[in-house]
Protein backbone atom coordinates (compact mmCIF):
# COMPACT_ATOMS: atom_id res chain seq x y z
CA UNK A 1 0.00 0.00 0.00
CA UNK A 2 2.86 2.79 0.92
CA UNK A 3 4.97 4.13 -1.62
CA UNK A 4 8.01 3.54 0.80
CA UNK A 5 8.98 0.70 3.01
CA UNK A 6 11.96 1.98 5.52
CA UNK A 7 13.05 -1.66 5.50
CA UNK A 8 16.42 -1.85 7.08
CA UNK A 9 17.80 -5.01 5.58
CA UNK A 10 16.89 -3.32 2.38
CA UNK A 11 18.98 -0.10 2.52
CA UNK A 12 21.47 -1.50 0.27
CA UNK A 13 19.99 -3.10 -2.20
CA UNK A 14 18.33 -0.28 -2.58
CA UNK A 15 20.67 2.57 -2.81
CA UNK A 16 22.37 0.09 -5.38
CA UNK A 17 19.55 -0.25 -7.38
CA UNK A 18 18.91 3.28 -7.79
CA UNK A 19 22.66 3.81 -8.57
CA UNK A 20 22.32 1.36 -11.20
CA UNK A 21 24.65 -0.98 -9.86
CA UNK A 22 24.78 -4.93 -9.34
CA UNK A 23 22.30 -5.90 -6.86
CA UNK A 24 23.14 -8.31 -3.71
CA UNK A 25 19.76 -9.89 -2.75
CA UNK A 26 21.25 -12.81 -0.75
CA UNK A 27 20.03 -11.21 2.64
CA UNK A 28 15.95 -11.95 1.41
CA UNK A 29 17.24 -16.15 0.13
CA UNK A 30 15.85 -17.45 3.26
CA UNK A 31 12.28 -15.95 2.23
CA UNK A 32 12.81 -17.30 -1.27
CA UNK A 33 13.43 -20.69 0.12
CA UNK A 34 10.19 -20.49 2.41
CA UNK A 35 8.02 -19.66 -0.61
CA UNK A 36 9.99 -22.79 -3.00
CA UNK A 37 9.56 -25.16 -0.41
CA UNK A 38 5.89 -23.89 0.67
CA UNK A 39 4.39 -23.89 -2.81
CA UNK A 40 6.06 -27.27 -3.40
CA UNK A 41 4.27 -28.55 -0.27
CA UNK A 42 0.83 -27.11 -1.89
CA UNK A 43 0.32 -23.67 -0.42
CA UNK A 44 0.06 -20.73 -2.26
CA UNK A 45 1.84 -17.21 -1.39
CA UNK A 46 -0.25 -14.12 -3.44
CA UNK A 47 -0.38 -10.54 -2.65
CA UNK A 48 -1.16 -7.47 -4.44
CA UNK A 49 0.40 -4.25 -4.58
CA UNK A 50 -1.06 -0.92 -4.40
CA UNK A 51 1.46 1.32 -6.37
CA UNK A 52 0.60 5.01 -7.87
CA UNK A 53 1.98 5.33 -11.46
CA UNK A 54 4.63 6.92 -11.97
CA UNK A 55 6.22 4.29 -10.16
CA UNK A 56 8.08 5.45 -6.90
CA UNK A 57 11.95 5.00 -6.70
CA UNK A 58 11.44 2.20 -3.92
CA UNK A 59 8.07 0.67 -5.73
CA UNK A 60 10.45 0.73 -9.16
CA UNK A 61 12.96 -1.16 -6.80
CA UNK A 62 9.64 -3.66 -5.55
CA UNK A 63 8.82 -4.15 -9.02
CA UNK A 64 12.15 -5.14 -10.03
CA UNK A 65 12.98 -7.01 -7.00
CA UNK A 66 9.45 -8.69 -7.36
CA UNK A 67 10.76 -10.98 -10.43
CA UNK A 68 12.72 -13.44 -8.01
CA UNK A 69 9.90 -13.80 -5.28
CA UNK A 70 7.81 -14.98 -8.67
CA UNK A 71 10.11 -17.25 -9.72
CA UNK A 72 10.26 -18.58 -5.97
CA UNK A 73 6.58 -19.53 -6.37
CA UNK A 74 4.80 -16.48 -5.22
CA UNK A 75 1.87 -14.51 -7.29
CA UNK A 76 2.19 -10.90 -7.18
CA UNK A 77 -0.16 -8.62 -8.80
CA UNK A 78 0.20 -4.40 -9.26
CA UNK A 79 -3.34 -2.41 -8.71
CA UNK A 80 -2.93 1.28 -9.94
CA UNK A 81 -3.73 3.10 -6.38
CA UNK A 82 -6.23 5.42 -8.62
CA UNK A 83 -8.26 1.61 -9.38
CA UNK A 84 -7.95 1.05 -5.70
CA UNK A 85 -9.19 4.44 -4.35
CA UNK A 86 -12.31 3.34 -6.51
CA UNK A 87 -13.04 0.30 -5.45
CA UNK A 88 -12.50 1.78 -1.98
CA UNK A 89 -10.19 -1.10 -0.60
CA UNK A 90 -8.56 -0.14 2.87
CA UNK A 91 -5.30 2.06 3.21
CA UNK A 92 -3.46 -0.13 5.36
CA UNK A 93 -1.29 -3.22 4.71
CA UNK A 94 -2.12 -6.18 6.08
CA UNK A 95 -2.08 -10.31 5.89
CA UNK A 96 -4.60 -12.89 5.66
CA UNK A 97 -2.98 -16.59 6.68
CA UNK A 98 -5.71 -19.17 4.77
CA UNK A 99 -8.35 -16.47 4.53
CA UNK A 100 -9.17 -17.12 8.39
CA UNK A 101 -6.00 -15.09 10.70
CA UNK A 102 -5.90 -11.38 9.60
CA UNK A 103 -2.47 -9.93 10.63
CA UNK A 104 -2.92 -5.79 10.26
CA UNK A 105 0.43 -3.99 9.93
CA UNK A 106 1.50 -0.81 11.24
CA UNK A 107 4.39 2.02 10.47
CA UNK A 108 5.33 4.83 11.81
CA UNK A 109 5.75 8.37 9.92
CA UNK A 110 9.50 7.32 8.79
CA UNK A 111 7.66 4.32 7.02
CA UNK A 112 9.52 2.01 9.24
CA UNK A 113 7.54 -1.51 10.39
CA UNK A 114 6.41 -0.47 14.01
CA UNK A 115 4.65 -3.70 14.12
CA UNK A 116 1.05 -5.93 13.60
CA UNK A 117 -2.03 -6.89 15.06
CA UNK A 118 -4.02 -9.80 15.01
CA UNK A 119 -7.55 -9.21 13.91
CA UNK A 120 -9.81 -11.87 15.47
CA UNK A 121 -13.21 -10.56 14.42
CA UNK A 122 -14.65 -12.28 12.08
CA UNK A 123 -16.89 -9.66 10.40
CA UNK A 124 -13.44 -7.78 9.87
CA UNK A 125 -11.72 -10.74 8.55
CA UNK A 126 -14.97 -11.27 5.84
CA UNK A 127 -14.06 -7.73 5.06
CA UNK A 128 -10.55 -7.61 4.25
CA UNK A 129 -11.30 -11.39 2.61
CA UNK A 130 -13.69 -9.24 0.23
CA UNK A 131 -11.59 -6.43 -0.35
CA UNK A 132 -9.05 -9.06 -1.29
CA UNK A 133 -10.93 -10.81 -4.00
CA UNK A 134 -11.68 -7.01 -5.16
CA UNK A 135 -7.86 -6.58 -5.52
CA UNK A 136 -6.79 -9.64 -6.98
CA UNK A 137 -9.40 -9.25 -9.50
CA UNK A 138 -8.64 -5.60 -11.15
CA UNK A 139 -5.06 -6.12 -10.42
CA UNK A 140 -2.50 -7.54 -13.05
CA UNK A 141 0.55 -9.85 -12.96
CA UNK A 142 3.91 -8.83 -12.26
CA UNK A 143 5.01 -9.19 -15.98
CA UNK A 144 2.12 -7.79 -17.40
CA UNK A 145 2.48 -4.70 -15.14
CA UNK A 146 5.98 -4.08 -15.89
CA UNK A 147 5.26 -4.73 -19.98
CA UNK A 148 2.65 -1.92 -19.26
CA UNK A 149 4.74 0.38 -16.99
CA UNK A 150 8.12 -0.19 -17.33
CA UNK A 151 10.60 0.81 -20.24
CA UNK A 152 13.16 -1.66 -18.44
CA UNK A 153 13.67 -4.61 -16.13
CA UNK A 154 17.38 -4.84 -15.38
CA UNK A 155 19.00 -7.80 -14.56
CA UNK A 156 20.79 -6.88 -11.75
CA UNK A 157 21.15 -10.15 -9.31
């Protein structure tokens, strides 16, 4: 949902990224290896992003960086914010675990992860199920966003 993520372990990937330079993603293999090893078992990993176009520095960096979680196994989709605002889905990130544990995510104003909250009410959890669906459903793939958006998609791992 935000157009920056203040992730720590991030920092230098991403100031290489922007500098065009080679790319060091070794720090995020142990999620990579959750996702292979997850999908192989059966489970699926999907999320969509809410992005404004033009494409912020650190969403171009997402986007890019996005191409190796797919390969890993996981679906992610891009949803113009503009689409979003329309179909009024929520402003906040969040989680669903097998459409039934809703994990809500919070940041403070230097877009750093202050932590998340787990949403037991089951009306809310029908909600953000919903607002899910709504999501997955106007948003497109990962490739076909960045054949839309993007003039490039360096190689840079």
């Amino acid at each position: 949902m935000r157009e920056t993520y203040n992730a720590p372990r991030e920092v230098e990937s991403f100031r290489r990224f922007r500098a065009g330079e080679q790319v060091d993603l070794s720090w995020a293999e142990t999620w990579f290896s959750m996702i292979r090893q997850a999908t192989a078992e059966g489970r699926r990993f999907a999320r969509v992003r809410i992005v404004s176009v033009p494409l912020s520095e650190y969403n171009r960096f997402g986007l890019w960086a996005a191409q190796f979680t797919t390969e890993a196994g996981e679906d992610i989709r891009y949803l113009q914010r503009d689409v979003a605002e329309h179909l009024d889905l929520p402003n906040h990130d969040y989680w669903l675990f097998d459409s039934r544990k809703l994990v809500r995510m919070t940041f403070g104003e230097d877009d750093r992860f202050l932590g998340a909250e787990v949403i037991e009410d089951s009306s809310v959890i029908v909600e953000h199920n919903y607002w899910r669906d709504a999501a997955r459903h106007h948003a497109m793939s990962r490739d076909e966003f960045v054949a839309k958006y993007e003039q490039r998609d360096d190689q840079r791992r």
